[in-house]
Protein backbone atom coordinates (compact mmCIF):
# COMPACT_ATOMS: atom_id res chain seq x y z
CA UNK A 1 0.00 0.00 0.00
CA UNK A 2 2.85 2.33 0.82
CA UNK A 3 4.80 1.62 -2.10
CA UNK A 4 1.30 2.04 -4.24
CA UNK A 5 0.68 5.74 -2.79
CA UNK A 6 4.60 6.49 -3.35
CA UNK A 7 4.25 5.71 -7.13
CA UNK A 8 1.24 8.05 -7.29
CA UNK A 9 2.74 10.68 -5.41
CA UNK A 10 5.65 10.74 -7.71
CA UNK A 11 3.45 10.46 -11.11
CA UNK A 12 1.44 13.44 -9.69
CA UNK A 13 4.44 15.28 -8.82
CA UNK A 14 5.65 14.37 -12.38
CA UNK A 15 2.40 15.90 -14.13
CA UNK A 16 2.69 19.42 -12.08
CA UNK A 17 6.24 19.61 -13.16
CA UNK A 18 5.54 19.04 -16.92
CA UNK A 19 2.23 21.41 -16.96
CA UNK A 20 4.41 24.12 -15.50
CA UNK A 21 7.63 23.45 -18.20
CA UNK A 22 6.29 25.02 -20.87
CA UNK A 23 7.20 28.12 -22.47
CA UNK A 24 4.12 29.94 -22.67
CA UNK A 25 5.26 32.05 -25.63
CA UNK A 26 2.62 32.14 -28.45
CA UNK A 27 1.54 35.02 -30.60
CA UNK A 28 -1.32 37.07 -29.12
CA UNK A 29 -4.14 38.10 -30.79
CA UNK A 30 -4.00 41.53 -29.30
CA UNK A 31 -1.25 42.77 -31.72
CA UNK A 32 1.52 41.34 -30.47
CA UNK A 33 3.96 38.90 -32.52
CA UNK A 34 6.36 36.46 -31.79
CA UNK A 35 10.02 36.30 -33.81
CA UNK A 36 8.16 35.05 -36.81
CA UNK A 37 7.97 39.14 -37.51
CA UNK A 38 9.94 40.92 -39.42
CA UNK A 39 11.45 43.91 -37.09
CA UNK A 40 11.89 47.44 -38.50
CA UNK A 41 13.95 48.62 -35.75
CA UNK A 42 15.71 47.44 -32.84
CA UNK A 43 15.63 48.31 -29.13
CA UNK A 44 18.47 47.29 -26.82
CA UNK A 45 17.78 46.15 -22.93
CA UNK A 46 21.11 46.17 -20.62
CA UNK A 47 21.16 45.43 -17.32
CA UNK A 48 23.58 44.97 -14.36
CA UNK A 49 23.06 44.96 -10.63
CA UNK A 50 19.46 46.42 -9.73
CA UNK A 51 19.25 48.61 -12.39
CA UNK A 52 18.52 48.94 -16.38
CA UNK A 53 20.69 51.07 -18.55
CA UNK A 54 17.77 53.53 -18.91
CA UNK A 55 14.71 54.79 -16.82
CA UNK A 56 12.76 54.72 -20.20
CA UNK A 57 12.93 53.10 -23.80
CA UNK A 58 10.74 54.41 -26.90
CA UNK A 59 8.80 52.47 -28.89
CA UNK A 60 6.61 53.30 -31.94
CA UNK A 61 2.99 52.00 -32.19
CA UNK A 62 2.22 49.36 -34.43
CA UNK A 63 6.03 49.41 -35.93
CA UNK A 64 7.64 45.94 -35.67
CA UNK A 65 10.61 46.38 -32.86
CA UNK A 66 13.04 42.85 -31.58
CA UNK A 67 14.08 43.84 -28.17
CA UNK A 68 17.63 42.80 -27.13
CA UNK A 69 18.46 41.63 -23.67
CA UNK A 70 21.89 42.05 -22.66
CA UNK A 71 22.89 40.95 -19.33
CA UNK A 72 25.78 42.91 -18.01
CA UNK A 73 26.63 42.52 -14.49
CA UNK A 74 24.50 39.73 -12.12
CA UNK A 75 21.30 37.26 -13.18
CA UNK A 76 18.74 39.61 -14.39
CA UNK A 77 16.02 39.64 -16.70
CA UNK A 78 13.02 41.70 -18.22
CA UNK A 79 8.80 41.23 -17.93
CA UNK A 80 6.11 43.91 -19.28
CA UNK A 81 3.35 41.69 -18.78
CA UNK A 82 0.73 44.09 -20.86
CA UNK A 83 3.29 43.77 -23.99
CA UNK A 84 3.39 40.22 -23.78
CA UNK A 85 7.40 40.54 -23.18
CA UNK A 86 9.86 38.24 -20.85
CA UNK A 87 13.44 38.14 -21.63
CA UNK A 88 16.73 36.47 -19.91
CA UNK A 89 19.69 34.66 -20.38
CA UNK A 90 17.82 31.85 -22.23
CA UNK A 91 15.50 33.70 -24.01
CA UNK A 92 17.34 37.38 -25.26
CA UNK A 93 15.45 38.47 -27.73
CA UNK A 94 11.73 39.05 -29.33
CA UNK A 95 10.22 41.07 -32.08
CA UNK A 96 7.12 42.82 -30.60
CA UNK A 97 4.05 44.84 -32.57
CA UNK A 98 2.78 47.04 -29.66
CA UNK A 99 -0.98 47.63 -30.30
CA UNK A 100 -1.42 50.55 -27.88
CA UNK A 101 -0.06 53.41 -26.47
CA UNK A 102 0.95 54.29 -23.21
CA UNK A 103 3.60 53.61 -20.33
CA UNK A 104 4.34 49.99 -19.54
CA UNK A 105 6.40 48.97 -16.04
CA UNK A 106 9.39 46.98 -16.68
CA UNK A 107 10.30 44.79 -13.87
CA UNK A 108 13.64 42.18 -13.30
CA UNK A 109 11.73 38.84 -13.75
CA UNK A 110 14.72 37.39 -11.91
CA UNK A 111 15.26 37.66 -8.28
CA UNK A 112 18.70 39.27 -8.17
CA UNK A 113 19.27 40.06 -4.06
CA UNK A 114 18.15 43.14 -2.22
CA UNK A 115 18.00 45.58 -4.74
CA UNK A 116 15.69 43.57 -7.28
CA UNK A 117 12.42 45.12 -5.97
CA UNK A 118 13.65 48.73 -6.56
CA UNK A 119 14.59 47.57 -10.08
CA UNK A 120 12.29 49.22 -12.33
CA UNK A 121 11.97 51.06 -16.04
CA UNK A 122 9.41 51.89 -18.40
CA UNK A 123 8.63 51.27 -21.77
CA UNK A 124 6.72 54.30 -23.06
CA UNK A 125 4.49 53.18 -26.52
CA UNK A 126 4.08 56.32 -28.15
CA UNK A 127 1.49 57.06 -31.32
């Protein structure tokens, strides 16, 4: 019986694992692409200890853009949830079609130490 509950407690632990390995990148039917897009322009992320090399980046509405994550200094990375964007180490780079104006947080989607909640940017969509 104990050996019996030990199997299923490993299978289930199995099944969590592989539901939460995926990637989760697909295109978006709110105007956002994947790297299948061709990019007119190119916007390049750096960051090093709690910090990005910018407070702000520019983008263009509806123009095709591949962001470039460069890692500089520490384990970093970036997440704009409402553009659909995480980059790191694994995954540097994206071509993105923002859909709509405005100014988007930019967070380190990688805990980095004591200074990772204070590191912050925006990405400013403009029309």
């Amino acid at each position: 019986m104990k050996k019996g509950m030990a199997w299923l407690a490993a299978l289930m632990l199995i099944l969590v694992l592989a539901a939460c390995g995926g990637t989760g990148q697909s295109a978006e039917s709110n105007g956002e692409s994947d790297s299948n897009a061709t990019a007119s322009e190119e916007l390049v992320i750096k960051a090093s200890n709690y910090k990005f090399d910018q407070p702000e980046y520019h983008l263009k509405k509806g123009v095709p853009v591949k962001i470039v994550y460069e890692n500089t200094n520490g384990n970093h990375g970036v997440l704009v949830p409402e553009l659909n964007l995480q980059l790191d180490t694994k995954h540097s780079s994206k071509v993105i079609t923002p859909d709509k104006a405005g100014e988007f947080e930019m967070s380190c989607s990688v805990f980095c130490g004591s200074g990772h909640s204070s590191m912050i940017s925006k990405i400013i969509v403009e029309e």
